[in-house]
C-alpha atoms as a PDB file:
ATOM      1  CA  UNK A   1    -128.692 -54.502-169.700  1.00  0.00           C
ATOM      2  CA  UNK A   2    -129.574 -58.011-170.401  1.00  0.00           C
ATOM      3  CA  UNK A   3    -127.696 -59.376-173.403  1.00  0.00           C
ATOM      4  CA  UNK A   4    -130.770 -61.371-175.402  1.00  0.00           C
ATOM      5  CA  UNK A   5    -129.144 -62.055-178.875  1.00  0.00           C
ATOM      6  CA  UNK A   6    -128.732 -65.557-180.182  1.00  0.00           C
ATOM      7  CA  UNK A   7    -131.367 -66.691-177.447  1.00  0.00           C
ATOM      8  CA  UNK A   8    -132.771 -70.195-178.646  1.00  0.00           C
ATOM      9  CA  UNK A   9    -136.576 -70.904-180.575  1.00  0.00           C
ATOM     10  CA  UNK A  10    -138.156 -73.228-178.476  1.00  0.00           C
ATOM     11  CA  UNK A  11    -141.109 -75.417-178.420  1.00  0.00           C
ATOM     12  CA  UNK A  12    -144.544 -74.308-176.553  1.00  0.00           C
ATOM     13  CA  UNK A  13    -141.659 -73.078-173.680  1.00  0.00           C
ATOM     14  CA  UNK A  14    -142.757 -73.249-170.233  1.00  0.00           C
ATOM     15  CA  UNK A  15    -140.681 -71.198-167.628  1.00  0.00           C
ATOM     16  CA  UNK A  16    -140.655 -72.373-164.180  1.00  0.00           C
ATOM     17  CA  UNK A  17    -138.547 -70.232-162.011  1.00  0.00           C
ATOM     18  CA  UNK A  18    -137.183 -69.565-157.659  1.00  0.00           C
ATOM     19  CA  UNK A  19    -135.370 -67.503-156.016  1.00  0.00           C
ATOM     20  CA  UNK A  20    -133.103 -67.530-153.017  1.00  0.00           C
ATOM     21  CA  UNK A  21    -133.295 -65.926-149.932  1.00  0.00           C
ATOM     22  CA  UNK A  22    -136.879 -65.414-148.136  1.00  0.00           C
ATOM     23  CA  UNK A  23    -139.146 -67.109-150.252  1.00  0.00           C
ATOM     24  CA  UNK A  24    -137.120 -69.763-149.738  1.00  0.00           C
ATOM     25  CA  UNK A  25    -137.148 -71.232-146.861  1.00  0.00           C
ATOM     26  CA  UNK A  26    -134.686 -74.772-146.334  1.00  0.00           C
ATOM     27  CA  UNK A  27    -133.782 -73.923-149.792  1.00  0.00           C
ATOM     28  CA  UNK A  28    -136.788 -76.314-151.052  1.00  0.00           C
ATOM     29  CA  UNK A  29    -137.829 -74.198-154.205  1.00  0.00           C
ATOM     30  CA  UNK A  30    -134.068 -73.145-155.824  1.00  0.00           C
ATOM     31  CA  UNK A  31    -133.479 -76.812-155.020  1.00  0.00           C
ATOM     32  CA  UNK A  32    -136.747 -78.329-157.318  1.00  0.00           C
ATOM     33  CA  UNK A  33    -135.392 -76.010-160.318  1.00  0.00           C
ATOM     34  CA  UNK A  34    -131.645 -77.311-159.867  1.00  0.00           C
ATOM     35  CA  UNK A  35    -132.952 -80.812-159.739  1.00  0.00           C
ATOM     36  CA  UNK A  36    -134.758 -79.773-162.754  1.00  0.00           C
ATOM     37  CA  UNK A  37    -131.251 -78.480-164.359  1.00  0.00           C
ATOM     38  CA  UNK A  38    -129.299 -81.584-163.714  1.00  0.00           C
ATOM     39  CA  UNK A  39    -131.639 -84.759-164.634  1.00  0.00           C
ATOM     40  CA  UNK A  40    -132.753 -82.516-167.633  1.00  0.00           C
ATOM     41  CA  UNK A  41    -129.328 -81.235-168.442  1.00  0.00           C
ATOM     42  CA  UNK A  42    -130.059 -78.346-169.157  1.00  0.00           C
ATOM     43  CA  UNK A  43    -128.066 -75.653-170.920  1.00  0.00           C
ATOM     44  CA  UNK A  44    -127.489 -72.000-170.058  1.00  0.00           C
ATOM     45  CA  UNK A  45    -128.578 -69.576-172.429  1.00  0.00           C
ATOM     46  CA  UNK A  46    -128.423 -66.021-170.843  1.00  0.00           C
ATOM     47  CA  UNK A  47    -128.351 -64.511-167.548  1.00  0.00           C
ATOM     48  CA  UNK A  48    -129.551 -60.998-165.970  1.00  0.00           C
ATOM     49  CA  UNK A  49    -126.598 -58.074-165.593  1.00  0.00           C
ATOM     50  CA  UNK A  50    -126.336 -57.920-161.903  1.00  0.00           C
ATOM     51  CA  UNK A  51    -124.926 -54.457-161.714  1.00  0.00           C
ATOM     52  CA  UNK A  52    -128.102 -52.903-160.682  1.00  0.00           C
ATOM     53  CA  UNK A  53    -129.947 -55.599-159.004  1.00  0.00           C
ATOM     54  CA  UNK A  54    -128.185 -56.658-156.063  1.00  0.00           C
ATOM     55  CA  UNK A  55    -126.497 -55.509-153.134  1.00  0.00           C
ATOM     56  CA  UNK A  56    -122.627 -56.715-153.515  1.00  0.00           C
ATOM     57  CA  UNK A  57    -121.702 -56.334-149.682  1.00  0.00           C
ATOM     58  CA  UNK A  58    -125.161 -58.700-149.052  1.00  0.00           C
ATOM     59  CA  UNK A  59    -124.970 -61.375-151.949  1.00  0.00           C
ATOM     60  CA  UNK A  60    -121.401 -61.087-152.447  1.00  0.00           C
ATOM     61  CA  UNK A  61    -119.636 -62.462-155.826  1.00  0.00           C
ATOM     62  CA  UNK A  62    -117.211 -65.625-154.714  1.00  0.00           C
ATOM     63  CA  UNK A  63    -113.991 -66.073-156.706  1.00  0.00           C
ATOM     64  CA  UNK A  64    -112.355 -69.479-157.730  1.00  0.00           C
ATOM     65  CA  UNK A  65    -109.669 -70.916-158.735  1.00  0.00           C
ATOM     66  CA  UNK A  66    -109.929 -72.253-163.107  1.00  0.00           C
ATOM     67  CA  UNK A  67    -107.628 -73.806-165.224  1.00  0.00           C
ATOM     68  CA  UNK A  68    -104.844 -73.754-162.512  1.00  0.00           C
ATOM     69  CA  UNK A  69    -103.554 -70.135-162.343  1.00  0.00           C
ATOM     70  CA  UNK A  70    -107.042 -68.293-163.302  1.00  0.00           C
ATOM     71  CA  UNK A  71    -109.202 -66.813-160.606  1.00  0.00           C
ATOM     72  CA  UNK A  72    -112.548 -66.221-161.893  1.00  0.00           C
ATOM     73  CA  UNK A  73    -115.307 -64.704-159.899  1.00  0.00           C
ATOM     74  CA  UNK A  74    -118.609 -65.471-160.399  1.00  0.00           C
ATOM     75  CA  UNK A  75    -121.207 -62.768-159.499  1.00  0.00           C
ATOM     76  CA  UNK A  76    -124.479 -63.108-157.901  1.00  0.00           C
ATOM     77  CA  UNK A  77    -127.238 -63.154-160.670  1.00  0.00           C
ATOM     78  CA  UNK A  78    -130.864 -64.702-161.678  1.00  0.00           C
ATOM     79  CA  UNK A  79    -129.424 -67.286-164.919  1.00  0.00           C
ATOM     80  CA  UNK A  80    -131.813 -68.888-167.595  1.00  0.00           C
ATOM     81  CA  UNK A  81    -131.696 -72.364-168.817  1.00  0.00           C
ATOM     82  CA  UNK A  82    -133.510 -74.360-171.185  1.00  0.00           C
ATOM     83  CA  UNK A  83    -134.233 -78.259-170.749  1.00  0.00           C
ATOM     84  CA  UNK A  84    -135.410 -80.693-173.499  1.00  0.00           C
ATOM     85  CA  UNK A  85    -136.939 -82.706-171.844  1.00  0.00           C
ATOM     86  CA  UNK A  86    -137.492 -86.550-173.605  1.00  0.00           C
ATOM     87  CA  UNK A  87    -140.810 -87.775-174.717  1.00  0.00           C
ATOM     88  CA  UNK A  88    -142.463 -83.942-174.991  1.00  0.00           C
ATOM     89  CA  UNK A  89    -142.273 -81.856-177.649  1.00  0.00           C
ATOM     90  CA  UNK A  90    -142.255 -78.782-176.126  1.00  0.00           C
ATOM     91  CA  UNK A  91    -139.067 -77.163-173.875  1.00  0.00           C
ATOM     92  CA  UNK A  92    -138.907 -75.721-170.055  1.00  0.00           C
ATOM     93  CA  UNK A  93    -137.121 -72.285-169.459  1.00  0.00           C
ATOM     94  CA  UNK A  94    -135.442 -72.428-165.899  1.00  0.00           C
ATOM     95  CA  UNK A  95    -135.057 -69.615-164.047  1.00  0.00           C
ATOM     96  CA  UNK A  96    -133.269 -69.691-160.709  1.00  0.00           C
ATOM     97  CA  UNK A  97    -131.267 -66.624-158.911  1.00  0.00           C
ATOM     98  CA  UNK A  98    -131.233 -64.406-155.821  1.00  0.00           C
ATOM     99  CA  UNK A  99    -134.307 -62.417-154.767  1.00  0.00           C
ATOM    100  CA  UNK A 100    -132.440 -58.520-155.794  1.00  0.00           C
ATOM    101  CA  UNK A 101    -131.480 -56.247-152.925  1.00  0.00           C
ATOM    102  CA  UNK A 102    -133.487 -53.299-154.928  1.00  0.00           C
ATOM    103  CA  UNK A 103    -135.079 -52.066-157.981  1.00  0.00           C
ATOM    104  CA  UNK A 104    -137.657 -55.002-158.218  1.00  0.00           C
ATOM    105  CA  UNK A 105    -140.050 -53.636-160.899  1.00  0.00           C
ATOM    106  CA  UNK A 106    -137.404 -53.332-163.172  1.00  0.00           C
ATOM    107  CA  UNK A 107    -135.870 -56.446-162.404  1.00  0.00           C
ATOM    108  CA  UNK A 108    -139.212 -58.190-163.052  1.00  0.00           C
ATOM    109  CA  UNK A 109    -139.795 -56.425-166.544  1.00  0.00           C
ATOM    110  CA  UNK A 110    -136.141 -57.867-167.422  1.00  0.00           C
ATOM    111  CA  UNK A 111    -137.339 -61.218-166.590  1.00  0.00           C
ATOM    112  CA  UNK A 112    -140.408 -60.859-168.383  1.00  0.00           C
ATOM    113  CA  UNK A 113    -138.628 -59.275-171.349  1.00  0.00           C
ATOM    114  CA  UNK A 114    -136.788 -62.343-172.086  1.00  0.00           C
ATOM    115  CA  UNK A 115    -139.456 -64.799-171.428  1.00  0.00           C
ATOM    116  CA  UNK A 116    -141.410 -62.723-174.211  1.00  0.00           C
ATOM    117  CA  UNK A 117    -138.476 -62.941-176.346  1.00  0.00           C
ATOM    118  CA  UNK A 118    -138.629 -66.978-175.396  1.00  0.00           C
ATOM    119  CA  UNK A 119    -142.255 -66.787-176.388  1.00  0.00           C
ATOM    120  CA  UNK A 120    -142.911 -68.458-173.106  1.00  0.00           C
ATOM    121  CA  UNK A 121    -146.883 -68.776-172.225  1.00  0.00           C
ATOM    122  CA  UNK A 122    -146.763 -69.634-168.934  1.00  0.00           C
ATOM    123  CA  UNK A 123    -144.593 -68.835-165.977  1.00  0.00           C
ATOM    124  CA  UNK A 124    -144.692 -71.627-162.956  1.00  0.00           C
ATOM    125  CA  UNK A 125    -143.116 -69.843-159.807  1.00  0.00           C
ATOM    126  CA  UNK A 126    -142.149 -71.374-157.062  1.00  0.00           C
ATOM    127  CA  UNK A 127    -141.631 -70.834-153.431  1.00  0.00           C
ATOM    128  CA  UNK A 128    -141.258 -72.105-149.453  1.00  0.00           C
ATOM    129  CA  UNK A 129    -142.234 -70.917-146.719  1.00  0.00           C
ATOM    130  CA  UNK A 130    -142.199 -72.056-142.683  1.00  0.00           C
ATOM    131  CA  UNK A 131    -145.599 -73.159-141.155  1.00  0.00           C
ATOM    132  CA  UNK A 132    -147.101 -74.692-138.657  1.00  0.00           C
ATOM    133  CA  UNK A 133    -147.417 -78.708-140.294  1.00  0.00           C
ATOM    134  CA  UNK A 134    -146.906 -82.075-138.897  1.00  0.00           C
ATOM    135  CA  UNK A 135    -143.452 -83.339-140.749  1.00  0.00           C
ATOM    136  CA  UNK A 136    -144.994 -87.033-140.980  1.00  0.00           C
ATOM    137  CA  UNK A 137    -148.263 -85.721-143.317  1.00  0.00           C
ATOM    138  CA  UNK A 138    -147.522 -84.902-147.242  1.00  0.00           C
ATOM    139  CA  UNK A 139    -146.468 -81.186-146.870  1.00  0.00           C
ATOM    140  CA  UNK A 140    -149.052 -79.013-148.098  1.00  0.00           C
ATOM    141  CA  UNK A 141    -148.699 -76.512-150.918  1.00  0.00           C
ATOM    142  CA  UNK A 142    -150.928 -73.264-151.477  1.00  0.00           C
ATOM    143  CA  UNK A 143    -150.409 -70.781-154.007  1.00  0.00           C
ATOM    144  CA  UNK A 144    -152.014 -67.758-156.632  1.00  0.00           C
ATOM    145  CA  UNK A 145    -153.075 -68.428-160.105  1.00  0.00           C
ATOM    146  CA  UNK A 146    -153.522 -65.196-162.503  1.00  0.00           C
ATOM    147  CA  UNK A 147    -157.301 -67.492-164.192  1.00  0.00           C
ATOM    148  CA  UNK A 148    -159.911 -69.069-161.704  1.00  0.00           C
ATOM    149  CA  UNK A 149    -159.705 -72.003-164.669  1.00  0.00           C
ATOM    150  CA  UNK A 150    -156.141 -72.409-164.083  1.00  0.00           C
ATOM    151  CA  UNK A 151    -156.575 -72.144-160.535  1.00  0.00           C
ATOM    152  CA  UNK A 152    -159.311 -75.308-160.999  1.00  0.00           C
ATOM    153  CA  UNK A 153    -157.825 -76.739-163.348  1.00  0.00           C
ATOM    154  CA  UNK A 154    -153.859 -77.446-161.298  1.00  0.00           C
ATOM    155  CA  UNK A 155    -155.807 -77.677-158.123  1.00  0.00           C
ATOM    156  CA  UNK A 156    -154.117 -74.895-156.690  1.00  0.00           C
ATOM    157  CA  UNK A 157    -155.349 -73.645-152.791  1.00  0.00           C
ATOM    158  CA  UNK A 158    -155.173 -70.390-152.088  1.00  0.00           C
ATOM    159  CA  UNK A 159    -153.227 -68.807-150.280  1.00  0.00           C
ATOM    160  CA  UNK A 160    -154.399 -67.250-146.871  1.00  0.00           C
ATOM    161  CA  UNK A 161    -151.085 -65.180-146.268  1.00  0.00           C
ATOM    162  CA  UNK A 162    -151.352 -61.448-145.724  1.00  0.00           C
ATOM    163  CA  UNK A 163    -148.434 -59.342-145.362  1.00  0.00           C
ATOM    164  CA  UNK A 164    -145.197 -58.694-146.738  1.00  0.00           C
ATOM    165  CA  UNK A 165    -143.830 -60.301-149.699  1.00  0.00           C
ATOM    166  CA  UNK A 166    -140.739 -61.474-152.241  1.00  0.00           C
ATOM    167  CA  UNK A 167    -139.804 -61.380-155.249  1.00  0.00           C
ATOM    168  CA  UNK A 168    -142.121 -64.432-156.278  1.00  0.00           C
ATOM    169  CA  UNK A 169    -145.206 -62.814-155.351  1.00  0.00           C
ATOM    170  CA  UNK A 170    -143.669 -59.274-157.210  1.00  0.00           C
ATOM    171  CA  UNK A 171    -143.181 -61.489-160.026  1.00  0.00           C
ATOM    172  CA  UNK A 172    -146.303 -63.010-160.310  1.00  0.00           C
ATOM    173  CA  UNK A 173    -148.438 -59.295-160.595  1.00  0.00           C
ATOM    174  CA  UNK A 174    -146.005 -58.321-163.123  1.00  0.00           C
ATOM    175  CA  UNK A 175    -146.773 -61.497-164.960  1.00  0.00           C
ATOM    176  CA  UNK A 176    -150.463 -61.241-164.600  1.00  0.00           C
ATOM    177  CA  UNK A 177    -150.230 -57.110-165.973  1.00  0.00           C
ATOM    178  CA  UNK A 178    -147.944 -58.321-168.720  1.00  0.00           C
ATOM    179  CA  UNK A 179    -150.969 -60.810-170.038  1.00  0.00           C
ATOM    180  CA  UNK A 180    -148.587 -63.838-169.199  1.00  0.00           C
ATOM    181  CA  UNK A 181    -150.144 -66.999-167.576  1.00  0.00           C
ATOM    182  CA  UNK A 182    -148.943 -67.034-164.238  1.00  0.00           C
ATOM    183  CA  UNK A 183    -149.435 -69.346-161.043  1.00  0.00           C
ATOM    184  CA  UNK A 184    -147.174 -70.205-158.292  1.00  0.00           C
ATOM    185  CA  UNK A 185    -146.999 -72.871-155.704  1.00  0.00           C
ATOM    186  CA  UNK A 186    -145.712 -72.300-152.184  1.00  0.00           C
ATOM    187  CA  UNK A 187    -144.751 -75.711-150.188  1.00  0.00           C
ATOM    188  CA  UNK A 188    -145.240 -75.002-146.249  1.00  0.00           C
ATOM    189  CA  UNK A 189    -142.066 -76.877-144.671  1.00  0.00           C
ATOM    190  CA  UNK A 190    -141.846 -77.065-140.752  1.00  0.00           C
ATOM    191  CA  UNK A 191    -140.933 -74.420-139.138  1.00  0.00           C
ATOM    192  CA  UNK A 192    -138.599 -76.674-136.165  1.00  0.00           C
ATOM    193  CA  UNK A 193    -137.186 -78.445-139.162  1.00  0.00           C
ATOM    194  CA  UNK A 194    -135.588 -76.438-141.256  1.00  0.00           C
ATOM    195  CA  UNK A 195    -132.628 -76.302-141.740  1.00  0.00           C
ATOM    196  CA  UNK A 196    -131.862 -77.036-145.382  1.00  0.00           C
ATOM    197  CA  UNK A 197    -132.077 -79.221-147.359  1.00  0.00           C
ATOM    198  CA  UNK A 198    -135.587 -80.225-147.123  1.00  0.00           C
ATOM    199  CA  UNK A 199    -136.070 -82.845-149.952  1.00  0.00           C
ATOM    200  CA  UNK A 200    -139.866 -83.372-149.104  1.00  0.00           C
ATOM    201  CA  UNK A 201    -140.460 -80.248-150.057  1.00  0.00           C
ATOM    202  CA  UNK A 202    -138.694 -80.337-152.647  1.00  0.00           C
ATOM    203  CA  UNK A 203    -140.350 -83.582-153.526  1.00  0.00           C
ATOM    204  CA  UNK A 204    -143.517 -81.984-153.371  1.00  0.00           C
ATOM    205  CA  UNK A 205    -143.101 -78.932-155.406  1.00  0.00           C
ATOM    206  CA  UNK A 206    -141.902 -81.223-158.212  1.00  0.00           C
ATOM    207  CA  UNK A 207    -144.761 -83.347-158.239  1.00  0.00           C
ATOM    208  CA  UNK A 208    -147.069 -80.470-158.885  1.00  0.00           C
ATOM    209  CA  UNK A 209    -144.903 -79.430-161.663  1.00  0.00           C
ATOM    210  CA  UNK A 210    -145.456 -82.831-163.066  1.00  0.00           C
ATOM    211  CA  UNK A 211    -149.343 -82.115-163.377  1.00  0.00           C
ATOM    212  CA  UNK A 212    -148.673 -78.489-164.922  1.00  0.00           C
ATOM    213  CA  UNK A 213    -145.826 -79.687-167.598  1.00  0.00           C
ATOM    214  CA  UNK A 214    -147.934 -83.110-168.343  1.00  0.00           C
ATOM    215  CA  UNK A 215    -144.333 -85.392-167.968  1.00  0.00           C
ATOM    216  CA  UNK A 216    -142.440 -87.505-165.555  1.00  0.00           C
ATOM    217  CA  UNK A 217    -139.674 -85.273-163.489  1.00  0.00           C
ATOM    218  CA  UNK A 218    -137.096 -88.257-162.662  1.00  0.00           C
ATOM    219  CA  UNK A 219    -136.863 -88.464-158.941  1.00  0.00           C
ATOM    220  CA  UNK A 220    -132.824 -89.544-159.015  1.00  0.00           C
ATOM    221  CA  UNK A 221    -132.052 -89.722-155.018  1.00  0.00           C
ATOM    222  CA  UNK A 222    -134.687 -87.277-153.917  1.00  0.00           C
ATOM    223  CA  UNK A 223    -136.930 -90.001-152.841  1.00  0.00           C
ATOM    224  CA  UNK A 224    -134.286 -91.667-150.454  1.00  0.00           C
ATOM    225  CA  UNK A 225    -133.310 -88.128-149.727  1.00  0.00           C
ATOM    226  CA  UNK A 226    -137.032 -87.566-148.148  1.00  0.00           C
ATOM    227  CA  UNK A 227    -137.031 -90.915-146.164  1.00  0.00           C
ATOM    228  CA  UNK A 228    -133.729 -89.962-144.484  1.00  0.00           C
ATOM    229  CA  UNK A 229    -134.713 -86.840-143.522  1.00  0.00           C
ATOM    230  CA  UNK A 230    -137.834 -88.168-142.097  1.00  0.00           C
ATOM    231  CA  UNK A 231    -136.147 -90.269-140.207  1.00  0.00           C
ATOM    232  CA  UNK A 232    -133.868 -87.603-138.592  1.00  0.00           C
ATOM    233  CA  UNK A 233    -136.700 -85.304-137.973  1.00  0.00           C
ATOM    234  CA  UNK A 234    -138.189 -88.430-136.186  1.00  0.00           C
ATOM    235  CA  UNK A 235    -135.370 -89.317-134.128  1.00  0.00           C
ATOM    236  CA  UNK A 236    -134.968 -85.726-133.076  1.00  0.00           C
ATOM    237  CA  UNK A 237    -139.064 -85.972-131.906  1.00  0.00           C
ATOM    238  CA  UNK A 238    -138.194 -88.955-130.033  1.00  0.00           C
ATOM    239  CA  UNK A 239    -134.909 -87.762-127.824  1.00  0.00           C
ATOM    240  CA  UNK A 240    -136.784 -84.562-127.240  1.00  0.00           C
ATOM    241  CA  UNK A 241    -140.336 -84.318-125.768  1.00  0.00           C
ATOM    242  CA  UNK A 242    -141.606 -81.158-126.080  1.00  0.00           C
ATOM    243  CA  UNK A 243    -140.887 -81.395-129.511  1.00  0.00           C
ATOM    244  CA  UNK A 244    -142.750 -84.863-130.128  1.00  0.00           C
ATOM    245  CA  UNK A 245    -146.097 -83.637-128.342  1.00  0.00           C
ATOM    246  CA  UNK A 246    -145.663 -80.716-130.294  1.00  0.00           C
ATOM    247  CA  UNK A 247    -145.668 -82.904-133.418  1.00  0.00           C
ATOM    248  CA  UNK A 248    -148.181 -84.933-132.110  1.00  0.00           C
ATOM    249  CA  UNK A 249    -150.611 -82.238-131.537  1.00  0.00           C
ATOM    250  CA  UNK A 250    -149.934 -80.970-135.040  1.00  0.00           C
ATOM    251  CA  UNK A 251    -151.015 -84.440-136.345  1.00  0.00           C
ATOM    252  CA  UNK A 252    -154.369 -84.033-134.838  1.00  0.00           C
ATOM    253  CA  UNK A 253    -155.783 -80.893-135.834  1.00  0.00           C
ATOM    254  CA  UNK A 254    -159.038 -80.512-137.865  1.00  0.00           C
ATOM    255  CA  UNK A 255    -159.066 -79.637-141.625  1.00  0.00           C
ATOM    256  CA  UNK A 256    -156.538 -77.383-143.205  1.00  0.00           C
ATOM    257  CA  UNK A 257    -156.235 -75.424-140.249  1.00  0.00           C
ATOM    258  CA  UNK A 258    -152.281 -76.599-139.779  1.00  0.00           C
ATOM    259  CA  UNK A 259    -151.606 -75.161-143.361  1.00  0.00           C
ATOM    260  CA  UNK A 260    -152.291 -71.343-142.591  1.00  0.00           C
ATOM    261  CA  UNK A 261    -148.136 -69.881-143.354  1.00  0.00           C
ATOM    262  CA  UNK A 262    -146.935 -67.750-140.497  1.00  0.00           C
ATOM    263  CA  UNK A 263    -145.481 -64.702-139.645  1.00  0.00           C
ATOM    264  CA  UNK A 264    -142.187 -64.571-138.019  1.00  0.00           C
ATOM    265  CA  UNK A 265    -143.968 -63.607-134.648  1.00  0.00           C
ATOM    266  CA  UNK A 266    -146.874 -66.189-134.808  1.00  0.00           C
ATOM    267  CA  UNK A 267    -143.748 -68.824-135.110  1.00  0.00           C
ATOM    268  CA  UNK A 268    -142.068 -67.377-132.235  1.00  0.00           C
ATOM    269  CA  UNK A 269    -145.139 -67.297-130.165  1.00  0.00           C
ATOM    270  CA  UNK A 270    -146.184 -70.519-131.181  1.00  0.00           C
ATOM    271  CA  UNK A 271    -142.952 -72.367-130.482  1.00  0.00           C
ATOM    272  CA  UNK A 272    -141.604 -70.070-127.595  1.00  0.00           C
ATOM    273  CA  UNK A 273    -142.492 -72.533-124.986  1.00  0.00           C
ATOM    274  CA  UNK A 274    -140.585 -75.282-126.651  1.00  0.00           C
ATOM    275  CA  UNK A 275    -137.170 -73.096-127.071  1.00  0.00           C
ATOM    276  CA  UNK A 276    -137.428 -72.003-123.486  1.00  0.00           C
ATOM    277  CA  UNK A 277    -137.569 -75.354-122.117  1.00  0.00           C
ATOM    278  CA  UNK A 278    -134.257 -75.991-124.176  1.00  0.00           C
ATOM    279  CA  UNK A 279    -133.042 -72.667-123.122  1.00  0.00           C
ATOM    280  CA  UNK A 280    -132.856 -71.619-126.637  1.00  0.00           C
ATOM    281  CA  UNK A 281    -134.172 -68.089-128.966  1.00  0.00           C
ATOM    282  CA  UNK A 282    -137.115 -68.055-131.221  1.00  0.00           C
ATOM    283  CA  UNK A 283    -134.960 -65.152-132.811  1.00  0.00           C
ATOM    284  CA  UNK A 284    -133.303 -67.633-135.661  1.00  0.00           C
ATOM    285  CA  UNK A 285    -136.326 -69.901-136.098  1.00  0.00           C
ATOM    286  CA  UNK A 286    -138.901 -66.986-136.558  1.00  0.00           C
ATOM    287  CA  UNK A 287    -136.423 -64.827-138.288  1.00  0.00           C
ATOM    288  CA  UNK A 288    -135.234 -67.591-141.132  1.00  0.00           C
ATOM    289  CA  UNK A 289    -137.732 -66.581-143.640  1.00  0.00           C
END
């Protein structure tokens, strides 16, 4: 069970929350809420029991050395942190852990459970996923609101994506039966580049949370962060061909077509002529997510 005594009372909380593993692809989601964490210093308040969630031979616990002698091992788990952020007067929940191996509806009434016993009103999820986008355009971002006004209101694009899906969008139909305000906000990173991290993703899912929490997110390095990688995705383009008429062609189609997420196949298809002219796999690329 989760342990919720002594949890906080907080101001008008908002939670924003990610996951690791496939709805995170280059890590660009887990990475907005730790960057969240650290310029807000935030401070841990409770975390869910693992024991039934996760899979210990997939997410594995890792054990370190403490206080010279100690060896303390820290287990897999989903942790909750709250961030006071200056010049608001209202407090952010953070939420970041590991997608669970298995029993997902219960997992998502535990998170819920606590964010009622936060008295949180709104839950911002985030996520990443690979798609077909140009690398040199401001990455795109789709995404599911549980009201049409809140859907207007943040500007959010639907999502197209049919198929399978994570713990985000699990999360987000629990939310929406529980009567809590919901939305999420999916950044579409390129699928040839990446390899995390991807700080323009990140970049981008934090300026959307910026509209939804009404308050400046400090940047810190992120910004450089974005220009380097840029420029290493560029010089890559330029040594290889293939990859900057690929690119190029990306750059020049119509409309919104170029944000439309893929499936692991339509990635494999799409950029199978590419990895065979570099005598590579599509397996990794199309498989990463």
């Amino acid at each position: 069970m989760t342990e919720f005594d002594g949890l906080p009372l907080l101001r008008s909380p908002v939670a924003i929350a990610a996951f690791e593993g496939w709805n995170d692809a280059a890590d660009a989601s887990t990475a907005a809420v730790e960057h969240l964490e650290q310029v807000w210093q935030a401070r841990e308040i409770t975390t869910i029991d693992p024991e039934e969630f996760y899979d210990f031979q997939v997410s594995r616990p890792t054990i370190t050395m403490a206080e010279g002698e100690t060896r303390k091992i820290e287990w897999p788990t989903t942790r909750f942190s709250v961030a006071s952020p200056p010049g608001t007067d209202r407090d952010v929940v953070l939420i970041r852990g590991i997608e669970p191996s298995m029993r997902w509806r219960t997992f998502c009434e535990q998170i819920l459970e606590v964010c009622h016993s936060l008295e949180v009103n709104r839950i911002v999820l985030l996520g990443a996923l690979l798609a077909d986008v140009p690398y040199t355009r401001p990455l795109p971002i789709s995404g599911t609101a549980s009201e049409k006004e809140v859907a207007e209101k943040y500007k959010v694009v639907p999502t197209r994506y049919d198929g399978p899906t994570g713990i985000v969008g699990v999360l987000q139909e629990a939310a929406g039966r529980a009567a809590v305000d919901a939305l999420s906000f999916w950044v579409h990173v390129p699928h040839y580049a990446n390899n995390p991290p991807c700080p323009k993703a990140t970049l981008a899912l934090l300026s959307r949370l910026e509209d939804v929490l009404d308050l400046p997110v400090p940047l810190a390095d992120l910004a450089e962060e974005s220009d380097e990688w840029e420029k290493r995705v560029r010089a890559a383009a330029e040594q290889d061909s293939e990859l900057g008429d690929y690119v190029r062609e990306l750059e020049e189609r119509v409309g919104d077509e170029g944000i439309k997420p893929l499936t692991g196949d339509e990635i494999a298809s799409e950029f199978e002529k590419y990895l065979r002219r570099r005598g590579g796999s599509a397996g990794p690329t199309a498989g990463s997510w």
